[in-house]
Protein backbone atom coordinates (compact mmCIF):
# COMPACT_ATOMS: atom_id res chain seq x y z
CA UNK A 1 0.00 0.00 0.00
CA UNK A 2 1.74 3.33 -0.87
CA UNK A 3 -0.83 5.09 -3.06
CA UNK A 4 -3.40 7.97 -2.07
CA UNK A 5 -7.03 7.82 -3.24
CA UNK A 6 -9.09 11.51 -3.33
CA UNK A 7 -12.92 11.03 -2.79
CA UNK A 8 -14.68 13.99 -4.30
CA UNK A 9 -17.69 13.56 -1.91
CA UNK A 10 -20.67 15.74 -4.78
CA UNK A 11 -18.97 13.70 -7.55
CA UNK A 12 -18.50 10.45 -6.26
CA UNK A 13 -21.29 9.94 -3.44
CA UNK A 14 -24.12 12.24 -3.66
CA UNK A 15 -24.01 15.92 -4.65
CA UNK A 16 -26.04 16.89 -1.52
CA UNK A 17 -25.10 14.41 1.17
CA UNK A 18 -27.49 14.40 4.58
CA UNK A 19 -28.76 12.52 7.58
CA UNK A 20 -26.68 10.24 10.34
CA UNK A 21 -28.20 6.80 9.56
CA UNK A 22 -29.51 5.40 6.07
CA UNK A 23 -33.35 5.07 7.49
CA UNK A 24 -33.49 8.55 8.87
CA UNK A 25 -35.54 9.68 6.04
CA UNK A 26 -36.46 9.03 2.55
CA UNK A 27 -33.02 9.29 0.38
CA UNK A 28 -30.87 9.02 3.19
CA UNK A 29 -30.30 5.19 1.97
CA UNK A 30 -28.15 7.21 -0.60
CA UNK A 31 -26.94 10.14 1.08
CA UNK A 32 -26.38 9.43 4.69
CA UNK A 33 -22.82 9.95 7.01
CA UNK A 34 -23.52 5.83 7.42
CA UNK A 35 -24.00 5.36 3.78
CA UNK A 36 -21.00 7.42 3.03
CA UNK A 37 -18.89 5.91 5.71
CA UNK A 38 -19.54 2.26 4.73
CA UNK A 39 -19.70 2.25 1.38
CA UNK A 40 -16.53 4.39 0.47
CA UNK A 41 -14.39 5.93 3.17
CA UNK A 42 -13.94 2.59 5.38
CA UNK A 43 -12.72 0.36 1.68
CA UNK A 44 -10.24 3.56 0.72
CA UNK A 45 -9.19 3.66 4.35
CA UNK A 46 -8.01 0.15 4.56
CA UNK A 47 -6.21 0.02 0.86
CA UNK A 48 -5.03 2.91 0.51
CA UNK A 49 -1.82 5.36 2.40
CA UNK A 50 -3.37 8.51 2.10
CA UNK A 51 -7.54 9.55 2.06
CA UNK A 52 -8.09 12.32 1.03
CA UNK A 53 -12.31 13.16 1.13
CA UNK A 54 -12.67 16.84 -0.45
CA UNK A 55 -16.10 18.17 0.68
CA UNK A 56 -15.92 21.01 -1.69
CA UNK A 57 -19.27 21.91 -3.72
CA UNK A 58 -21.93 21.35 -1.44
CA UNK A 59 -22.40 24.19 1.38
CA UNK A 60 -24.85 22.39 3.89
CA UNK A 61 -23.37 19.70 5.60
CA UNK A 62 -25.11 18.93 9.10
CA UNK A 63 -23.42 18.11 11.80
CA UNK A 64 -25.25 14.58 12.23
CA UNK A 65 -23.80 13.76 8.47
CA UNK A 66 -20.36 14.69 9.37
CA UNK A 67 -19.93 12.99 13.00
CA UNK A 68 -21.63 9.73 11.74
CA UNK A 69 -19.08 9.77 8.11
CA UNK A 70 -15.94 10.53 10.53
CA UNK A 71 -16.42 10.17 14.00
CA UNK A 72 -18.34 6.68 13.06
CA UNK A 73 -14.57 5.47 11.86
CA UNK A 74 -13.58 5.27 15.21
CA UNK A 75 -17.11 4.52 17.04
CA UNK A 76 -18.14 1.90 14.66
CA UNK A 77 -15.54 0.95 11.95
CA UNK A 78 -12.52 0.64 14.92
CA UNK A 79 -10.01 2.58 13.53
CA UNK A 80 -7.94 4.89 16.07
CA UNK A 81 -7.37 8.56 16.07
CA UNK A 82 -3.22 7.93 15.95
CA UNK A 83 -4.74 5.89 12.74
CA UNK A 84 -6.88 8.72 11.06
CA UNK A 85 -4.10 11.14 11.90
CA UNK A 86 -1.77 9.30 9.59
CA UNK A 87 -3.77 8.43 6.94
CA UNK A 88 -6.98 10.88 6.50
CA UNK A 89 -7.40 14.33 5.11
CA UNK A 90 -10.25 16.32 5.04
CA UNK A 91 -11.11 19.28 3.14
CA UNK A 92 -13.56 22.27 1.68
CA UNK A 93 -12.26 24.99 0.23
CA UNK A 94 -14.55 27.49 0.84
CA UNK A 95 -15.84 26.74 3.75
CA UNK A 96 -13.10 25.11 6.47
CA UNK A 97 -15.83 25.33 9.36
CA UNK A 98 -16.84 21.79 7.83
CA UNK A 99 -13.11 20.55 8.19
CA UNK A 100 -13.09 22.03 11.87
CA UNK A 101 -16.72 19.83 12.62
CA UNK A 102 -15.26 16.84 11.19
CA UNK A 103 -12.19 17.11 13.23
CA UNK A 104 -13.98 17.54 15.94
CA UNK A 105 -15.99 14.67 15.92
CA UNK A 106 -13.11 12.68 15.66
CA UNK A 107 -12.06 13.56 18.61
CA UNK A 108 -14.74 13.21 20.33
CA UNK A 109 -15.56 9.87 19.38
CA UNK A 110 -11.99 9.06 20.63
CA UNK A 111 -12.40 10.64 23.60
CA UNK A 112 -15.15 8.68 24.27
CA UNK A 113 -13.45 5.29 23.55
CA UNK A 114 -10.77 6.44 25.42
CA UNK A 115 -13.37 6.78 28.37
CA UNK A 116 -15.41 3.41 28.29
């Protein structure tokens, strides 16, 4: 493994991605942090070096989307934080508030395992 894969999230997932689980709503089967997290980032995670998931293009990511797609990697998929540090990047390029949220639920979630 010594490659980097970048995941376009409006080109390559859905170009308006929403809701925590897949049965929070109608469409969130497709567009879900769940969805989004199990289907792509988890596969590129484990095969590839580098991740890099560019949020760019879409301006309404919710917070539920965002901790379920990122903190859910270490809540649910097992990964570590020392893990994600090495091997994930996150951006938007217009608006880094997203990239800050993201973060943030990272550490929270291993804060939390760290706690249990």
């Amino acid at each position: 493994m010594s490659s980097s894969r970048t995941i376009i999230v409006v080109d390559e997932f859905h170009p308006s991605p929403k809701g925590r689980y897949k049965d929070d709503a109608p469409g969130c089967d497709k567009t879900s942090g769940e969805v989004f997290r199990n289907s792509m980032l988890i596969k590129a995670l484990e095969t590839h070096d580098k991740v890099i998931v560019d949020l760019t293009g879409y301006n309404r990511y919710g917070r539920s989307f965002l901790d379920e797609a990122f903190g859910g990697l270490i809540s649910r998929a097992g990964f570590t934080k020392v893990q994600l540090d090495e091997k994930l990047v996150i951006k938007h390029d217009t608006v880094p508030s997203f990239v800050a949220t993201a973060n943030e639920r990272i550490l929270a979630a291993d804060l939390k395992r760290q706690n249990n």
